[in-house]
C-alpha atoms as a PDB file:
ATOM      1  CA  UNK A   1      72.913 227.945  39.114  1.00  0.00           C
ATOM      2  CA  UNK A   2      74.268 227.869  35.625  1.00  0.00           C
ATOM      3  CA  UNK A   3      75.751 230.640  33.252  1.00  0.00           C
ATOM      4  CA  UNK A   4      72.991 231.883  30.517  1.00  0.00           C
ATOM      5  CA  UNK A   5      75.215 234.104  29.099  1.00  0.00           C
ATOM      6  CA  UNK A   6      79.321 233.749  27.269  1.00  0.00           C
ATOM      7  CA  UNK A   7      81.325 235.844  29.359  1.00  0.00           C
ATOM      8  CA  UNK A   8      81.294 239.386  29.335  1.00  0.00           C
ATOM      9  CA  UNK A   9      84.187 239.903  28.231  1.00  0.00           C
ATOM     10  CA  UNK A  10      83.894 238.483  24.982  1.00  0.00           C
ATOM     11  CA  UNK A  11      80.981 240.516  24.292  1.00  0.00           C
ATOM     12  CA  UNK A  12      80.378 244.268  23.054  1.00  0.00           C
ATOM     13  CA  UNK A  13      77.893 246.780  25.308  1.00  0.00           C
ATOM     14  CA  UNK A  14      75.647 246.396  22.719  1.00  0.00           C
ATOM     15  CA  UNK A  15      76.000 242.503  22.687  1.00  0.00           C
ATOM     16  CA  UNK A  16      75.947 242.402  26.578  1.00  0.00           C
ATOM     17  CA  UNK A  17      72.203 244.191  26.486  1.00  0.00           C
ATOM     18  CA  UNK A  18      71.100 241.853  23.879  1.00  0.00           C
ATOM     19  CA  UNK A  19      72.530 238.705  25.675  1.00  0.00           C
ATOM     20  CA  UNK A  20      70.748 238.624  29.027  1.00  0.00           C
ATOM     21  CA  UNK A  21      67.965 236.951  29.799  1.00  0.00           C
ATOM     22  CA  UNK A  22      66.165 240.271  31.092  1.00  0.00           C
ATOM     23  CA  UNK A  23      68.335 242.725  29.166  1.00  0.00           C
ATOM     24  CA  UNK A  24      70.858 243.579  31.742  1.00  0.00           C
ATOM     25  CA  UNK A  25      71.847 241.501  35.044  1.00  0.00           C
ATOM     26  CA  UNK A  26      69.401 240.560  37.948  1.00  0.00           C
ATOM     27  CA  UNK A  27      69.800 239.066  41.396  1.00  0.00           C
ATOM     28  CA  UNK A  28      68.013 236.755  43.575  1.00  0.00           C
ATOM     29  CA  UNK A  29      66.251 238.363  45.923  1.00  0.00           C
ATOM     30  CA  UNK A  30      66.938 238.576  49.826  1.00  0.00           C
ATOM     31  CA  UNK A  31      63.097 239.952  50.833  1.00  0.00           C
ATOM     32  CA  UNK A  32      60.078 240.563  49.385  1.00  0.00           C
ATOM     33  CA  UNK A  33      59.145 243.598  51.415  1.00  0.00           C
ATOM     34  CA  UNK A  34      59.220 246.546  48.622  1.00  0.00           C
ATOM     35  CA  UNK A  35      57.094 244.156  46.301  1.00  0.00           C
ATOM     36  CA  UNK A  36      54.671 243.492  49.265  1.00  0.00           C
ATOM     37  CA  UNK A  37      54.402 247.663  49.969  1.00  0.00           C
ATOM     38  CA  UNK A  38      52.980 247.863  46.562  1.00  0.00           C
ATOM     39  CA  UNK A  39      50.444 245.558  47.086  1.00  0.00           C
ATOM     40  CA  UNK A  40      49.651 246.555  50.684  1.00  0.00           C
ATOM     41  CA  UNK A  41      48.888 249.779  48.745  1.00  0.00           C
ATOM     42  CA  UNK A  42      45.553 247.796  47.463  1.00  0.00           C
ATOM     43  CA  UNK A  43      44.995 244.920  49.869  1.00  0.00           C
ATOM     44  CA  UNK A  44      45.743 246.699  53.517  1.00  0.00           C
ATOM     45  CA  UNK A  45      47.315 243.258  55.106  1.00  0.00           C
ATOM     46  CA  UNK A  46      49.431 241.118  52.456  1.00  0.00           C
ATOM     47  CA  UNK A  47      52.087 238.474  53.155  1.00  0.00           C
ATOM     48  CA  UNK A  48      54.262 235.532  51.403  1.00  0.00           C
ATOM     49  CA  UNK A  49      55.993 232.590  52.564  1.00  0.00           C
ATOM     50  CA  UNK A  50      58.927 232.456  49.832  1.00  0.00           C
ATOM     51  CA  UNK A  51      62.403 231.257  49.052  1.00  0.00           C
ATOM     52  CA  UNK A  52      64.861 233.905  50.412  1.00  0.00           C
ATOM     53  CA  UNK A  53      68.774 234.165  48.989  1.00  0.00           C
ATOM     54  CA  UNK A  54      71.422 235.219  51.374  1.00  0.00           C
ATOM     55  CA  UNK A  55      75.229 235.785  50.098  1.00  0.00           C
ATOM     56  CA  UNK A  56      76.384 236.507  53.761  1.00  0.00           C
ATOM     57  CA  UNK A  57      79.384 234.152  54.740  1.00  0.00           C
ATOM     58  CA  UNK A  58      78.074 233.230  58.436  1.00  0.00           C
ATOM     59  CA  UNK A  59      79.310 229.779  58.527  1.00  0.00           C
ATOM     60  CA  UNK A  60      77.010 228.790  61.538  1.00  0.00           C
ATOM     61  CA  UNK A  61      73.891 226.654  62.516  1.00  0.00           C
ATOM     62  CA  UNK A  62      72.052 229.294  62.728  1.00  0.00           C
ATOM     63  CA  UNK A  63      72.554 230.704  59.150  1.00  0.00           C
ATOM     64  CA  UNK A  64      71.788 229.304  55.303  1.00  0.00           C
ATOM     65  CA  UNK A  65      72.323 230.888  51.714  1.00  0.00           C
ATOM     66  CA  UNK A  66      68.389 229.847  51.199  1.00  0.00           C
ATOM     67  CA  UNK A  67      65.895 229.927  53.516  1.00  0.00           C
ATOM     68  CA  UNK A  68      61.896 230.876  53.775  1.00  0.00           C
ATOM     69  CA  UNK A  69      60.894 234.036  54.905  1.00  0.00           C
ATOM     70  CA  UNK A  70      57.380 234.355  56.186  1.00  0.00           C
ATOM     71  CA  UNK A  71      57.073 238.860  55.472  1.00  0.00           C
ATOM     72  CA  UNK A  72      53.571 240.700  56.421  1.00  0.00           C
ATOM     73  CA  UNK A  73      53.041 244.139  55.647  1.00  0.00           C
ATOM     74  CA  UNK A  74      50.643 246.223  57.198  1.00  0.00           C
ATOM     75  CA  UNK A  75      48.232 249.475  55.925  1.00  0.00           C
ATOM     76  CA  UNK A  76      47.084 252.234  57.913  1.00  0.00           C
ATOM     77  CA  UNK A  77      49.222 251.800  61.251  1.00  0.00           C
ATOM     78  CA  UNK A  78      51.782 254.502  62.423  1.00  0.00           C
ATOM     79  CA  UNK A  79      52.000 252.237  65.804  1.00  0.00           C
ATOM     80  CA  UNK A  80      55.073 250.060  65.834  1.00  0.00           C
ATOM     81  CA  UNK A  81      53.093 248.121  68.994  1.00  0.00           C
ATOM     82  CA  UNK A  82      50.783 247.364  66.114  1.00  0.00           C
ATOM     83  CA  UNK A  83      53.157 245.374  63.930  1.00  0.00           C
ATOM     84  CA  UNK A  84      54.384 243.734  67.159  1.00  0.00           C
ATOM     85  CA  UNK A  85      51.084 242.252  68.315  1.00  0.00           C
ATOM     86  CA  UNK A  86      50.969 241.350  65.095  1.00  0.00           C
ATOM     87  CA  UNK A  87      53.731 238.553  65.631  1.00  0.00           C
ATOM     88  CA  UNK A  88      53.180 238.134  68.798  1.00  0.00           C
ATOM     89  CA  UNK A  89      49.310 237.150  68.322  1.00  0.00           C
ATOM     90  CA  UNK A  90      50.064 234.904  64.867  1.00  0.00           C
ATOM     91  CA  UNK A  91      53.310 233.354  66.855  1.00  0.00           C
ATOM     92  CA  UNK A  92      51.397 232.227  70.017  1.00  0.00           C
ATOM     93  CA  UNK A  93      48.451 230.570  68.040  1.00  0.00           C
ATOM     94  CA  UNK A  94      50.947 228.954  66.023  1.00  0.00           C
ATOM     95  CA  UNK A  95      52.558 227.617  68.997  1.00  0.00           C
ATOM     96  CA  UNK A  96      49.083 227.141  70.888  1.00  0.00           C
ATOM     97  CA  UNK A  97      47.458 224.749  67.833  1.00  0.00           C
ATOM     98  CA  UNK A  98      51.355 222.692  68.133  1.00  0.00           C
ATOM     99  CA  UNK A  99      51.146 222.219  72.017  1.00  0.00           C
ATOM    100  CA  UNK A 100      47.656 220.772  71.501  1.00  0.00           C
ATOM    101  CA  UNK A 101      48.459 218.112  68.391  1.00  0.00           C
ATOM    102  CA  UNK A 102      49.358 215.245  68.164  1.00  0.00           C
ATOM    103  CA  UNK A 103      52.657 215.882  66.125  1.00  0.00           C
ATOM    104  CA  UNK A 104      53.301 218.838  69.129  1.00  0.00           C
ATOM    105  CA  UNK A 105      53.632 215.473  71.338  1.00  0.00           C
ATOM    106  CA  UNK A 106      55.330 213.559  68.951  1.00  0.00           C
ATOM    107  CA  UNK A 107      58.618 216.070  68.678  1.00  0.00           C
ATOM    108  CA  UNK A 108      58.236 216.651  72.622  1.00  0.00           C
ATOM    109  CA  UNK A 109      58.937 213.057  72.790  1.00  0.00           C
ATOM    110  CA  UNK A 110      61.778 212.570  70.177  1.00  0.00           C
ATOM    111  CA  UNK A 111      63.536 215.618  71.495  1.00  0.00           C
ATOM    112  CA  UNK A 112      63.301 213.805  74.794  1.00  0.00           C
ATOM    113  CA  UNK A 113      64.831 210.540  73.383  1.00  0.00           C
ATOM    114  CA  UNK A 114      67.559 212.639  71.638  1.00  0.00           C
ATOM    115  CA  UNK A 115      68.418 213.982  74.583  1.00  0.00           C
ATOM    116  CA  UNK A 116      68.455 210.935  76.647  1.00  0.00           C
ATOM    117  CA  UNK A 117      70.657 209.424  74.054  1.00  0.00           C
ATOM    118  CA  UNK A 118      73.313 211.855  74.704  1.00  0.00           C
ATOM    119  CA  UNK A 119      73.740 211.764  78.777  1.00  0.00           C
ATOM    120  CA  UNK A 120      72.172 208.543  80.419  1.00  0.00           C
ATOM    121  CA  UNK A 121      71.494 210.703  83.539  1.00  0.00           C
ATOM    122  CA  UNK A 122      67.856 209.246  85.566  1.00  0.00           C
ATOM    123  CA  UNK A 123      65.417 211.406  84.444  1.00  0.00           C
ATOM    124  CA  UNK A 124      66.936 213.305  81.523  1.00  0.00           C
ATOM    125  CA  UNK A 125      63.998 212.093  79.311  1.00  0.00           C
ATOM    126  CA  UNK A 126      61.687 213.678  81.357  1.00  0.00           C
ATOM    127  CA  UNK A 127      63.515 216.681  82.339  1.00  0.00           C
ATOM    128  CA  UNK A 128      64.397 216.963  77.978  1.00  0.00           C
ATOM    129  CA  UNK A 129      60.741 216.975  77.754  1.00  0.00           C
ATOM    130  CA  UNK A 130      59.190 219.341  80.201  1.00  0.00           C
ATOM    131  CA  UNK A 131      62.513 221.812  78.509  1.00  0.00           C
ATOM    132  CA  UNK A 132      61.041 221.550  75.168  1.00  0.00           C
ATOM    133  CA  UNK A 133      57.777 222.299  76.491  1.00  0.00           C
ATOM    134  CA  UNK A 134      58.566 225.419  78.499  1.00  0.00           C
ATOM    135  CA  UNK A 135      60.280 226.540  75.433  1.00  0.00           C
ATOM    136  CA  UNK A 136      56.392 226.367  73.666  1.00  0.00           C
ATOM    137  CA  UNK A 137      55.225 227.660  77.123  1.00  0.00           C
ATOM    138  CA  UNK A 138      57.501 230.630  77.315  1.00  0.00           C
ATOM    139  CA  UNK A 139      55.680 231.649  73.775  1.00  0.00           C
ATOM    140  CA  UNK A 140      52.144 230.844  74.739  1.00  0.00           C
ATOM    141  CA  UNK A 141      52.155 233.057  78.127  1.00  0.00           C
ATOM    142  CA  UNK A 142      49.154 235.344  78.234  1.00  0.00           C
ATOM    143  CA  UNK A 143      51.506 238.320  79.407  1.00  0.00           C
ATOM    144  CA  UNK A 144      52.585 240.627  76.809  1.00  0.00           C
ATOM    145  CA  UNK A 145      56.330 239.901  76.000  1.00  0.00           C
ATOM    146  CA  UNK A 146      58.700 241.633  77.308  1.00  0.00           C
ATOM    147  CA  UNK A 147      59.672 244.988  75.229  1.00  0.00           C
ATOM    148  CA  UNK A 148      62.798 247.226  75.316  1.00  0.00           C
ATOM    149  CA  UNK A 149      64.619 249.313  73.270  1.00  0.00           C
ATOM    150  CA  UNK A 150      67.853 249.131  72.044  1.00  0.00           C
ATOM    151  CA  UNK A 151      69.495 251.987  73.987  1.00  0.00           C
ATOM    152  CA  UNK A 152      68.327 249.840  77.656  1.00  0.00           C
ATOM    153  CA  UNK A 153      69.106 246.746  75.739  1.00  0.00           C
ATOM    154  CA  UNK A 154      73.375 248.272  75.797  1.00  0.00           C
ATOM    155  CA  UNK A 155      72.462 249.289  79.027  1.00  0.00           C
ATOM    156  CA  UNK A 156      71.893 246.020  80.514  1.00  0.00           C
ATOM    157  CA  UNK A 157      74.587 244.165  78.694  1.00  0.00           C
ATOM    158  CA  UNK A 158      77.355 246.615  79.670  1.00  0.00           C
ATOM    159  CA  UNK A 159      75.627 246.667  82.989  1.00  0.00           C
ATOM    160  CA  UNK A 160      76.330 242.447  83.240  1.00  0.00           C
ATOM    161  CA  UNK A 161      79.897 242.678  81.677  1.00  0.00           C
ATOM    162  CA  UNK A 162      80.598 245.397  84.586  1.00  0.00           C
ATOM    163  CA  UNK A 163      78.806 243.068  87.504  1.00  0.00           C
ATOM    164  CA  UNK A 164      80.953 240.262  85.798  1.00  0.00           C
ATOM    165  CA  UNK A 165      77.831 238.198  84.978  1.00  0.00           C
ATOM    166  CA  UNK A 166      78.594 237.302  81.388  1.00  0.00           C
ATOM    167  CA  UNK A 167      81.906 238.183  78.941  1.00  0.00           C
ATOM    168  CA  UNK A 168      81.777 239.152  75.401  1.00  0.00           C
ATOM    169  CA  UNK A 169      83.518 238.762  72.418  1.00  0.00           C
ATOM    170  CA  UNK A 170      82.235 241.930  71.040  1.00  0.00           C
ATOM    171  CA  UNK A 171      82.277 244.893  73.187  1.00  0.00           C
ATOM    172  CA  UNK A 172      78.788 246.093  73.668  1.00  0.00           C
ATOM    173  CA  UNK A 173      78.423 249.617  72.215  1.00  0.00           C
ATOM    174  CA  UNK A 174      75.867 251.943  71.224  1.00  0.00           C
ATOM    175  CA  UNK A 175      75.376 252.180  67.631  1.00  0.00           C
ATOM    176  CA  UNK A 176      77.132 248.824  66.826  1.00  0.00           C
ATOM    177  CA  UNK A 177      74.809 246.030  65.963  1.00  0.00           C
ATOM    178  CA  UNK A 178      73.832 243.291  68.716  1.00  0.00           C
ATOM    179  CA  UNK A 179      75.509 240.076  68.057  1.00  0.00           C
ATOM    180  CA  UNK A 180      74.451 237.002  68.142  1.00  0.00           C
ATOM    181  CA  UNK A 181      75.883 236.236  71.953  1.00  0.00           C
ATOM    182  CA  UNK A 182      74.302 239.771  72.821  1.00  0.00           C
ATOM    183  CA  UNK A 183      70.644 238.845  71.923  1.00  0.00           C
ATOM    184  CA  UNK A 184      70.722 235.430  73.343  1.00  0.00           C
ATOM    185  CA  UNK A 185      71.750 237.157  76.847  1.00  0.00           C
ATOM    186  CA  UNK A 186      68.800 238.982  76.532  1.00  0.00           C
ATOM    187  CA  UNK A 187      66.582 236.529  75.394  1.00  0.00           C
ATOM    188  CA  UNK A 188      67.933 233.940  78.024  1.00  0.00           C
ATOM    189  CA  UNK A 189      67.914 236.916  81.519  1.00  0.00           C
ATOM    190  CA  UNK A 190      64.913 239.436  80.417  1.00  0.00           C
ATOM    191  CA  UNK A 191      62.505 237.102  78.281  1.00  0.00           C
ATOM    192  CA  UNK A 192      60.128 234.449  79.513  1.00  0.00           C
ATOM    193  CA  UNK A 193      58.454 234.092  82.729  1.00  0.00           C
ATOM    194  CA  UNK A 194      61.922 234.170  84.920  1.00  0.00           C
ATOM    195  CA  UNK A 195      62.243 230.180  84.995  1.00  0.00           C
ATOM    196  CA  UNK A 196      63.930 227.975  82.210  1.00  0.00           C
ATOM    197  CA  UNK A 197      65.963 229.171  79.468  1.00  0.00           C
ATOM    198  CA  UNK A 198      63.769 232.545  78.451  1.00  0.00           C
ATOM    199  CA  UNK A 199      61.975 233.428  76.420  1.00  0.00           C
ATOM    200  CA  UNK A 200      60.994 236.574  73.616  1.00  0.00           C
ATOM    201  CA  UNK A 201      62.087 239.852  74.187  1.00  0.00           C
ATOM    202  CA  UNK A 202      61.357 242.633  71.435  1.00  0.00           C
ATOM    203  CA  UNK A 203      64.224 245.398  71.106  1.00  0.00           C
ATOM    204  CA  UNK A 204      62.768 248.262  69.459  1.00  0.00           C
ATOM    205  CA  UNK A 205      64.246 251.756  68.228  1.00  0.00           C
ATOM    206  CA  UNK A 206      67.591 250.826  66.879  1.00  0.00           C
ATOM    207  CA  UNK A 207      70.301 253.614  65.793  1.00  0.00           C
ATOM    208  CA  UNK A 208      69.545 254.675  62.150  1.00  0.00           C
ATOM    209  CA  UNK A 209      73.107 254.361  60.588  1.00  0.00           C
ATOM    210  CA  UNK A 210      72.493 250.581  61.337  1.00  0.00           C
ATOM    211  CA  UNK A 211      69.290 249.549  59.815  1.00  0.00           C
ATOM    212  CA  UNK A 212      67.926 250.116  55.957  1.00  0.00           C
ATOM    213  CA  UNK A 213      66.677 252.893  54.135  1.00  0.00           C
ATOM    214  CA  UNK A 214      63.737 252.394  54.124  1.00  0.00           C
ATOM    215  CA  UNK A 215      62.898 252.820  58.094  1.00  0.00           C
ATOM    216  CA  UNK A 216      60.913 255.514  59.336  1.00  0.00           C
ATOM    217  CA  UNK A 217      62.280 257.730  61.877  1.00  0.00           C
ATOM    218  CA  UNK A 218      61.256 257.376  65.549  1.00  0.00           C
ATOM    219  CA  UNK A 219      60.106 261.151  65.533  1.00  0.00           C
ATOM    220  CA  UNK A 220      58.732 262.112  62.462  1.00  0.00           C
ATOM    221  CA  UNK A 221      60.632 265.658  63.183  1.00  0.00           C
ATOM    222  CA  UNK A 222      63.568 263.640  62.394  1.00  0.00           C
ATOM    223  CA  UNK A 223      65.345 264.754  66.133  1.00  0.00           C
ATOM    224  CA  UNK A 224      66.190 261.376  66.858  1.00  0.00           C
ATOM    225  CA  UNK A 225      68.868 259.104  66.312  1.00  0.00           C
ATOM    226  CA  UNK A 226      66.916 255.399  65.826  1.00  0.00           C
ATOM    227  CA  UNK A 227      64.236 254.481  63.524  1.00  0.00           C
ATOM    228  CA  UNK A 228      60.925 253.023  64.447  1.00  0.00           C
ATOM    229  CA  UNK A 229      62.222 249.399  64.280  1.00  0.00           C
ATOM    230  CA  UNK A 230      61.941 246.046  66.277  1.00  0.00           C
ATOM    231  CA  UNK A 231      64.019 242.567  66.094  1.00  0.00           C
ATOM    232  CA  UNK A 232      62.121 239.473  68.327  1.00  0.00           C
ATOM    233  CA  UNK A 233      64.577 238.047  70.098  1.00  0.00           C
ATOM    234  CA  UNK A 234      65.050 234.386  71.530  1.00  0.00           C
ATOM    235  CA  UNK A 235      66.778 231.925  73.825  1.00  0.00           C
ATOM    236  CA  UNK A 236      69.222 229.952  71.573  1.00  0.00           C
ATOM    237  CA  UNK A 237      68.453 231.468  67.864  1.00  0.00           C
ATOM    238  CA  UNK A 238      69.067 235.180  68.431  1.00  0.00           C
ATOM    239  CA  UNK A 239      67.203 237.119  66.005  1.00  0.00           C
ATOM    240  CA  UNK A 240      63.993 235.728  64.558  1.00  0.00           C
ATOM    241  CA  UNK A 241      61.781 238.679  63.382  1.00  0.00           C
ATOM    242  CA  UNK A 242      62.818 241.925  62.008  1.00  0.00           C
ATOM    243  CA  UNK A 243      60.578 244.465  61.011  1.00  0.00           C
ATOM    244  CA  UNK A 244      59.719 248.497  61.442  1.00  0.00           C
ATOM    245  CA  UNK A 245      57.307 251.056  60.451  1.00  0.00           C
ATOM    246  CA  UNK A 246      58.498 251.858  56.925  1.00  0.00           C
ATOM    247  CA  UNK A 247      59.031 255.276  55.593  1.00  0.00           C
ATOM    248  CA  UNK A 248      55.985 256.785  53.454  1.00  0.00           C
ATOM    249  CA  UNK A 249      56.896 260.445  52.869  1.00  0.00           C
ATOM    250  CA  UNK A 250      58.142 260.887  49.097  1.00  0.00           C
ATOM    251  CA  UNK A 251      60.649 263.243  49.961  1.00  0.00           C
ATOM    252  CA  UNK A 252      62.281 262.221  52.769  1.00  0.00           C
ATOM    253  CA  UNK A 253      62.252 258.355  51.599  1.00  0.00           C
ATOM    254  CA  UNK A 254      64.643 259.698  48.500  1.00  0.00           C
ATOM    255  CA  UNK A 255      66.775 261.768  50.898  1.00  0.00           C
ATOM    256  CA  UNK A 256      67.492 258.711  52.778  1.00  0.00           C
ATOM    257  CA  UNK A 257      68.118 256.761  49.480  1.00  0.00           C
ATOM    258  CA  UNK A 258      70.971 259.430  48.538  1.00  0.00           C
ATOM    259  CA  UNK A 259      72.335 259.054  52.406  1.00  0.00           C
ATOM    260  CA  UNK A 260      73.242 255.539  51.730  1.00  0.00           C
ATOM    261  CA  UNK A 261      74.495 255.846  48.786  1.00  0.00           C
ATOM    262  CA  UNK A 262      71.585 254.150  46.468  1.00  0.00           C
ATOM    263  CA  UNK A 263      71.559 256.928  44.530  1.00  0.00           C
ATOM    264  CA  UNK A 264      73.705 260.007  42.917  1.00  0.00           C
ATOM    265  CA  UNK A 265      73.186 263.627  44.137  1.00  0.00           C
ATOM    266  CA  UNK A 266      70.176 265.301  41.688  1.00  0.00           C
ATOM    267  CA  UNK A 267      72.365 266.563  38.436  1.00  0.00           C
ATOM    268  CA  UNK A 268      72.015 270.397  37.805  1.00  0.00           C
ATOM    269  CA  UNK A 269      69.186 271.160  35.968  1.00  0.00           C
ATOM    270  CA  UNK A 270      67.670 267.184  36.437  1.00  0.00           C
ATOM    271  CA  UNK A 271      64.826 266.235  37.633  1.00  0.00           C
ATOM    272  CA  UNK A 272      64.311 263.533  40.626  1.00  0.00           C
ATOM    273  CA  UNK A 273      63.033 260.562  38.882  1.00  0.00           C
ATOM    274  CA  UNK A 274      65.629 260.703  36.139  1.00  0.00           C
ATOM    275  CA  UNK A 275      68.326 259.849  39.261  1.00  0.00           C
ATOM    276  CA  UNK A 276      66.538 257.087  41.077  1.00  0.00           C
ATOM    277  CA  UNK A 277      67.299 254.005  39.153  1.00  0.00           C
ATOM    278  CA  UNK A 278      65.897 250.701  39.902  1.00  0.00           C
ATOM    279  CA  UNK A 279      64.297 252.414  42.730  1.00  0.00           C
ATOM    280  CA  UNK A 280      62.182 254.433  40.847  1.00  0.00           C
ATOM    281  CA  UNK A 281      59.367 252.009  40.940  1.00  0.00           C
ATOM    282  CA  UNK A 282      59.469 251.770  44.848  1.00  0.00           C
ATOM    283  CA  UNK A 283      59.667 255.356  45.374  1.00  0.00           C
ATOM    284  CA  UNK A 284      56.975 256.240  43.432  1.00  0.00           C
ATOM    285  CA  UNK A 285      54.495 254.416  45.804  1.00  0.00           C
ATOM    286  CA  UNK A 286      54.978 257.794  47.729  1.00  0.00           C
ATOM    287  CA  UNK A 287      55.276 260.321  45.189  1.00  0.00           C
ATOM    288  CA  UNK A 288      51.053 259.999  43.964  1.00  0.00           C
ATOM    289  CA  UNK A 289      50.043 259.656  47.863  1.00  0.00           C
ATOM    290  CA  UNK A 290      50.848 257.066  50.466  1.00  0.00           C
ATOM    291  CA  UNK A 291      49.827 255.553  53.821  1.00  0.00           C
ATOM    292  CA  UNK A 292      51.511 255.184  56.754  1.00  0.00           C
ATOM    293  CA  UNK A 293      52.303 251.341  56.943  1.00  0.00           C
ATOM    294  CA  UNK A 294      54.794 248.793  58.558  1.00  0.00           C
ATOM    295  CA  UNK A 295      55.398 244.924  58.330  1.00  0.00           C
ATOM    296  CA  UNK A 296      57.773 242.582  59.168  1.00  0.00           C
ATOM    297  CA  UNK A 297      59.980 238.901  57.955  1.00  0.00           C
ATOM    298  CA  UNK A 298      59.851 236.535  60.125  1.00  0.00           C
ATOM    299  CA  UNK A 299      62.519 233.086  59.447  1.00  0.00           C
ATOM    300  CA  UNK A 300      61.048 230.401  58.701  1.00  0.00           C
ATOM    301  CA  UNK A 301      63.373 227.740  59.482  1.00  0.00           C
ATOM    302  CA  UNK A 302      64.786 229.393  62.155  1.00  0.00           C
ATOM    303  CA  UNK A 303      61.035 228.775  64.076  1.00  0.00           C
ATOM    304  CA  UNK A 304      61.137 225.352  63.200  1.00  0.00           C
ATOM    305  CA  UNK A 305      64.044 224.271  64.254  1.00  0.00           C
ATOM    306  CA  UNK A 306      63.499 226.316  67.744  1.00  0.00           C
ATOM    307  CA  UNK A 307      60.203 224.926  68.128  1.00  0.00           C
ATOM    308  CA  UNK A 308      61.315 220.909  67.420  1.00  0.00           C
ATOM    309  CA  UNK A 309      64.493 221.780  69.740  1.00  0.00           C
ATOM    310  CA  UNK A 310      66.655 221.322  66.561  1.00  0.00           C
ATOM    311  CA  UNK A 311      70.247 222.831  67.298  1.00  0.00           C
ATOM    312  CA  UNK A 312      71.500 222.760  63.455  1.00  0.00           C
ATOM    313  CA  UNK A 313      68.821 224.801  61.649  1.00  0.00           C
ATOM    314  CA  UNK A 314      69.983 222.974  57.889  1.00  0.00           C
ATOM    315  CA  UNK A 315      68.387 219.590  60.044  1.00  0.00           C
ATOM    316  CA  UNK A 316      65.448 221.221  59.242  1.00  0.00           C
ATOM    317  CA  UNK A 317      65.762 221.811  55.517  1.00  0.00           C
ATOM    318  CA  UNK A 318      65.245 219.255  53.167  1.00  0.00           C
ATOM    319  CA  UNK A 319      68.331 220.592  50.978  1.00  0.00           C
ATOM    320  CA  UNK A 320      70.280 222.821  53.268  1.00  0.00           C
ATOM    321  CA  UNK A 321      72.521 225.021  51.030  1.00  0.00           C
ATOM    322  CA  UNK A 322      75.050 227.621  52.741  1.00  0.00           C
ATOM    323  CA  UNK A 323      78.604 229.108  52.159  1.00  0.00           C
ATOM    324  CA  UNK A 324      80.287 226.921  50.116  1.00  0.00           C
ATOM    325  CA  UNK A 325      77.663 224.272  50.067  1.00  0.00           C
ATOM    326  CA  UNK A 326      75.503 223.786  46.916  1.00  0.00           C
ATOM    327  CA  UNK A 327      75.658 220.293  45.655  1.00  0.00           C
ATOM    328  CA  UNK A 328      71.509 219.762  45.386  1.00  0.00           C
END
């Protein structure tokens, strides 16, 4: 990235308007959701596979500044189960059309030489394999995978800290986010077929004070405490897919806006629109009439490298770039 603009500093408001490249300052963007809802608006099922820009500082293979983002969105649904089948369906014939090809068998057999090279053990070639491949398998079964929400998701972690199966560094509480150790217990004991190392497990409904704006409610009467959302959990990777039924009521989309803090309390004697900002545009999908609608972003890299048995997920990336880390 370089500078476009002299620094600020040495420039007057008027100067500073005149000087950027679109007027005033813009960022690159972390989804494409909001620009997907509008088009979902005309074409009922959209999606993009696009460069996605992350300034979180997770130093950690499963984390990078850039990465692709494959985001559907969904028209006329008001059925989270909907969006879910959704990945479930396009995930499994993803993983169904690799276990058949001949570059499926190609991985299965350098992961297995990778793994050989590391222990020398009799049979760990084999035994690498037939891991790699119960990993696809664990994806492809014809049982629906395995759903809870995120209230019994707390319940069965605190449940295995009490039994002293598994410790934590983070306390498991309700209405803290699941970390990263959290889902990967869950993945590893509840998903999958019971054998191996797991397998998916969607956790749906989580706490509203946790999760975006833009969420709708899990009653519409607003009388609960967790928004119709889901993240796809698996063995190893944690999160893969986030996603929710998004929030399509004008009124109660900008209430939620001035909740967390994305916009100022109405002015006296102001009207709505003149308060909403950069938003204005997305809100507005609502004001003229709306549908009910959901979607989801799925990461890219984050498949790949779970499906080639990649531990590093910037192995997978051509020119990896992360905290600190932008030299290409």
């Amino acid at each position: 990235m370089t500078r476009t603009s002299p620094p600020s500093s040495a420039l007057s408001p008027a100067q500073k308007e005149k000087d950027h490249f679109f007027r005033y300052p813009k960022y690159l963007t972390v989804s494409s959701q909001l620009h997907l809802e509008c088009f979902a608006h005309a074409v009922p099922k959209v999606w993009t596979l696009s460069p996605t820009f992350r300034a979180e500082k997770s130093d950690t293979n499963r984390h990078l500044s850039e990465f692709y983002m494959l985001e559907v969105e969904v028209a006329f649904t008001n059925s989270l189960e909907d969006v879910m089948s959704v990945v479930e369906d396009m995930t499994r014939y993803l993983v169904s059309g690799l276990a058949e090809s001949r570059i499926g068998k190609e991985i299965a057999d350098i992961h297995a030489s990778r793994s050989a090279e590391e222990t020398t053990a009799d049979g760990e070639k084999t035994e690498a394999q037939e891991g790699l491949k119960m990993r696809w398998e664990s994806l492809l079964t014809p049982s629906r995978w395995t759903r809870m929400t995120y209230t019994q998701a707390i319940k069965h972690l605190s449940h295995a800290v009490a039994q002293g199966e598994v410790k934590f560094v983070f306390e498991p509480i309700w209405g803290s986010a699941l970390q990263a150790e959290h889902e990967k217990f869950l993945a590893g004991k509840f998903g999958g077929s019971g054998r191996g190392e797991g397998g998916p497990v969607f956790v749906t409904d989580y706490p509203t004070s946790i999760k975006p704006f833009y969420m709708l409610p899990t009653t519409l009467d607003g009388s609960a405490e967790t928004v119709a959302c889901f993240d796809l959990l698996l063995p190893h990777v944690g999160e893969l897919v986030g996603g929710s039924l998004r929030e399509h009521r004008y009124e109660n989309l900008v209430e939620k806006m001035r909740a967390f803090g994305l916009v100022p309390p109405p002015a006296e004697g102001a009207g709505t629109e003149e308060e909403l900002g950069g938003l204005k545009w997305y809100a507005e999908l609502r004001k003229w009439g709306s549908v009910s609608h959901g979607g989801f972003g799925m990461g890219y890299d984050r498949l790949l490298a779970y499906l080639a048995g990649i531990k590093d997920i910037r192995e997978v990336v051509g020119f990896p770039r992360w905290r600190g880390r932008c030299d290409c």
